[in-house]
C-alpha atoms as a PDB file:
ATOM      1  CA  UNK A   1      33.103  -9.468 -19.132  1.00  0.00           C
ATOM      2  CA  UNK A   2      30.727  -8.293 -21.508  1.00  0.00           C
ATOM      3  CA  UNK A   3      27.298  -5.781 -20.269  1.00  0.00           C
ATOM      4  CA  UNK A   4      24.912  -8.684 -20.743  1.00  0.00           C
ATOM      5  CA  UNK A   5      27.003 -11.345 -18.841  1.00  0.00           C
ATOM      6  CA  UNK A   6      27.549  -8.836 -16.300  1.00  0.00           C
ATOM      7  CA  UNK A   7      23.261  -7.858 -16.642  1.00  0.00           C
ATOM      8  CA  UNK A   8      22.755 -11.993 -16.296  1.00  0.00           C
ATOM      9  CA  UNK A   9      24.866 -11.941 -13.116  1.00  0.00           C
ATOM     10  CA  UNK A  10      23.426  -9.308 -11.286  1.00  0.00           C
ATOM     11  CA  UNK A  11      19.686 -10.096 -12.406  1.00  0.00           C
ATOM     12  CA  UNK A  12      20.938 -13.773 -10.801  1.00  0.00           C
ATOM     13  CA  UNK A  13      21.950 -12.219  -7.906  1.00  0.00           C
ATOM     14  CA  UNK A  14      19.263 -10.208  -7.488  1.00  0.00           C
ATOM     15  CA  UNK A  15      16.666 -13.090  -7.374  1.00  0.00           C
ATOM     16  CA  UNK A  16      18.618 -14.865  -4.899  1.00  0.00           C
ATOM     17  CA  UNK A  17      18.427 -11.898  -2.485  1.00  0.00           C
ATOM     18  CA  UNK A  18      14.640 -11.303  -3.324  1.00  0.00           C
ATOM     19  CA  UNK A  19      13.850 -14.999  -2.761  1.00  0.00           C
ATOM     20  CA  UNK A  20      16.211 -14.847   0.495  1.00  0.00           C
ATOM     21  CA  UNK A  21      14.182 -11.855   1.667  1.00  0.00           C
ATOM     22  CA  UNK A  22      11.088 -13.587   0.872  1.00  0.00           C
ATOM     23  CA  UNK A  23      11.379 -17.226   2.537  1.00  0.00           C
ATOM     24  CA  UNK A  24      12.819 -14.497   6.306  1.00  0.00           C
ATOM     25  CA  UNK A  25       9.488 -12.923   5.737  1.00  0.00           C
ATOM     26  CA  UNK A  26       7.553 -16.326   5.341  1.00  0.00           C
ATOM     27  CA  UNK A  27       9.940 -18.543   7.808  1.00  0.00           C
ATOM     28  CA  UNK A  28       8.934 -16.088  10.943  1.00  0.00           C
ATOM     29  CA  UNK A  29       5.237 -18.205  10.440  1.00  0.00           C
ATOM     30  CA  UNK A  30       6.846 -21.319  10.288  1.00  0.00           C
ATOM     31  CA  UNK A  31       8.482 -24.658  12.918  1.00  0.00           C
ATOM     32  CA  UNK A  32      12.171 -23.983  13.393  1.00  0.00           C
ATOM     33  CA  UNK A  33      12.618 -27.264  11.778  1.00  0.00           C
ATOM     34  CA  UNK A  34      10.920 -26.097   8.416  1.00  0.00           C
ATOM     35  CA  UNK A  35      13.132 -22.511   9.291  1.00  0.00           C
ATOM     36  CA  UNK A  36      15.952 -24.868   9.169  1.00  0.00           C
ATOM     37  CA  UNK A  37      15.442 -26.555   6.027  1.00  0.00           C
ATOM     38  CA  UNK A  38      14.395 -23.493   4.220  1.00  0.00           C
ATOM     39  CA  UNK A  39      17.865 -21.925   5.606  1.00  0.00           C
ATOM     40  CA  UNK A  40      20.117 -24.949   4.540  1.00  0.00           C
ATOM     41  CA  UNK A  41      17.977 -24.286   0.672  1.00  0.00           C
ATOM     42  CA  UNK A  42      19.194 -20.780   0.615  1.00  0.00           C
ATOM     43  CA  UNK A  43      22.782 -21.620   1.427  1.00  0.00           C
ATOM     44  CA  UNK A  44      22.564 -23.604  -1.585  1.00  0.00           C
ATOM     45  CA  UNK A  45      20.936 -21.123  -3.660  1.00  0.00           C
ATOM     46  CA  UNK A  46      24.034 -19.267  -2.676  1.00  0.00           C
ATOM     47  CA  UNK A  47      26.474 -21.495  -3.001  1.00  0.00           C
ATOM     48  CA  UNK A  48      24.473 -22.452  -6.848  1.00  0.00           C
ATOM     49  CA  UNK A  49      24.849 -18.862  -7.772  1.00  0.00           C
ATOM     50  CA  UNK A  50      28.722 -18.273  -7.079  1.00  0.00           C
ATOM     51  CA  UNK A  51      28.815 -21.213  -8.900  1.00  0.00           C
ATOM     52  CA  UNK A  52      27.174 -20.051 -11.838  1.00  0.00           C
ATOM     53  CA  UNK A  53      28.594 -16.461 -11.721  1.00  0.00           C
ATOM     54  CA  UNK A  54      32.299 -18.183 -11.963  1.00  0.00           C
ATOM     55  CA  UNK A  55      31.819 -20.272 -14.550  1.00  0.00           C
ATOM     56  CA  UNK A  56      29.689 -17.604 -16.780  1.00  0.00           C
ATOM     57  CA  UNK A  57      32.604 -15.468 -16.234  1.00  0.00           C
ATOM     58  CA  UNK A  58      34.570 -18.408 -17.725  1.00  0.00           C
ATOM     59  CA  UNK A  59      32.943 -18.846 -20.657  1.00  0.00           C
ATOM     60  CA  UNK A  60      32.202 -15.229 -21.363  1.00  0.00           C
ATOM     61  CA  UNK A  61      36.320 -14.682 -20.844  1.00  0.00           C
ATOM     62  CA  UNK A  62      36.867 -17.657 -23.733  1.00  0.00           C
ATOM     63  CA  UNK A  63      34.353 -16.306 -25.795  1.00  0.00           C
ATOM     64  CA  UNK A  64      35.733 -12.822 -25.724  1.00  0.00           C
ATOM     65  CA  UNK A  65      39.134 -14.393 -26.383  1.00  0.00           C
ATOM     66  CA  UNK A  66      37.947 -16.865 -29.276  1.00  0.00           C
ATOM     67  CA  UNK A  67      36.027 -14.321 -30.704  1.00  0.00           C
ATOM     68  CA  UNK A  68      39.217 -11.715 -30.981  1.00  0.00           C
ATOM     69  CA  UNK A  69      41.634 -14.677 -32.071  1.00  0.00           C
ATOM     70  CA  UNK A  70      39.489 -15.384 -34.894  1.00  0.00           C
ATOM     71  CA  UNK A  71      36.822 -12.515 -35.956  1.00  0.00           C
ATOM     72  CA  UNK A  72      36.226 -13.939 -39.019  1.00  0.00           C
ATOM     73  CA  UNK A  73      35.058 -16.925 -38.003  1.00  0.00           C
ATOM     74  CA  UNK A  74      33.238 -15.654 -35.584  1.00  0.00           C
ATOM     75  CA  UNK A  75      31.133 -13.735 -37.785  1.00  0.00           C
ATOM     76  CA  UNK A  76      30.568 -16.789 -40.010  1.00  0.00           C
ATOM     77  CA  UNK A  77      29.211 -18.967 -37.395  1.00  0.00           C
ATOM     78  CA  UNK A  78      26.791 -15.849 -36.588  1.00  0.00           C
ATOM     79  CA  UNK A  79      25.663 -15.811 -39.837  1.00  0.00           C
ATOM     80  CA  UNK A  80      24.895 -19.726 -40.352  1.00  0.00           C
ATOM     81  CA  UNK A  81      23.404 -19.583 -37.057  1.00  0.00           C
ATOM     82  CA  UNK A  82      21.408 -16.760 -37.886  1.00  0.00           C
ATOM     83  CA  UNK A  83      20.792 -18.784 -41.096  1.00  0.00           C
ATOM     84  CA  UNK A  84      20.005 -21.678 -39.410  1.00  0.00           C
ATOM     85  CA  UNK A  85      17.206 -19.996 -37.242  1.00  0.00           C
ATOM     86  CA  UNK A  86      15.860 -18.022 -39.873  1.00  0.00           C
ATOM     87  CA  UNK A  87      15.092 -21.447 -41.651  1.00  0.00           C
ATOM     88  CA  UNK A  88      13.740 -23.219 -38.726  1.00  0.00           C
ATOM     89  CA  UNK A  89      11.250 -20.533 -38.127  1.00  0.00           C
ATOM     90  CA  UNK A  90      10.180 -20.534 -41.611  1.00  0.00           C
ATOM     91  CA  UNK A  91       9.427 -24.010 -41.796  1.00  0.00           C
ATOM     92  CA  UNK A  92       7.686 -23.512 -38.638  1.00  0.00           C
ATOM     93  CA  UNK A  93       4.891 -21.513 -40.249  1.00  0.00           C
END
């Protein structure tokens, strides 16, 4: 996995855990049904984030893979995408 998949992952991660340590701060003022709910939502969050983390890892290991099967290739759709932005942001202006 590459530094800024693994950076993506753990910045992910890490906003899960602040948002889990903010809703325990907020949930202590709140009914235990609303505690509930707001429980059952970080699960999720949880469960979302696994989620994203394996398939990111997926993608990033077929990238990597594509990318050293073909390097050539992979530099020319770099450069017409680079291309390709440079134009639209011209046109822009």
């Amino acid at each position: 996995m590459t530094v800024a998949t693994e950076r993506l992952v753990n910045d992910f991660k890490e906003v899960v855990r602040e948002g889990e340590s903010k809703l325990r701060d907020v949930s202590r003022d709140l009914s235990a049904k609303a505690r509930e709910r707001m429980t059952v939502s970080v699960a999720k969050a949880k469960d979302t984030c696994k989620q994203a983390e394996q398939q990111l890892r997926v993608a990033a290991k077929r990238t990597d893979s594509t990318v050293r099967q073909h390097p050539y290739a992979a530099v020319g759709v770099g450069l017409a995408l680079g291309l390709l932005v440079g134009a639209v942001l011209l046109r822009r202006k």
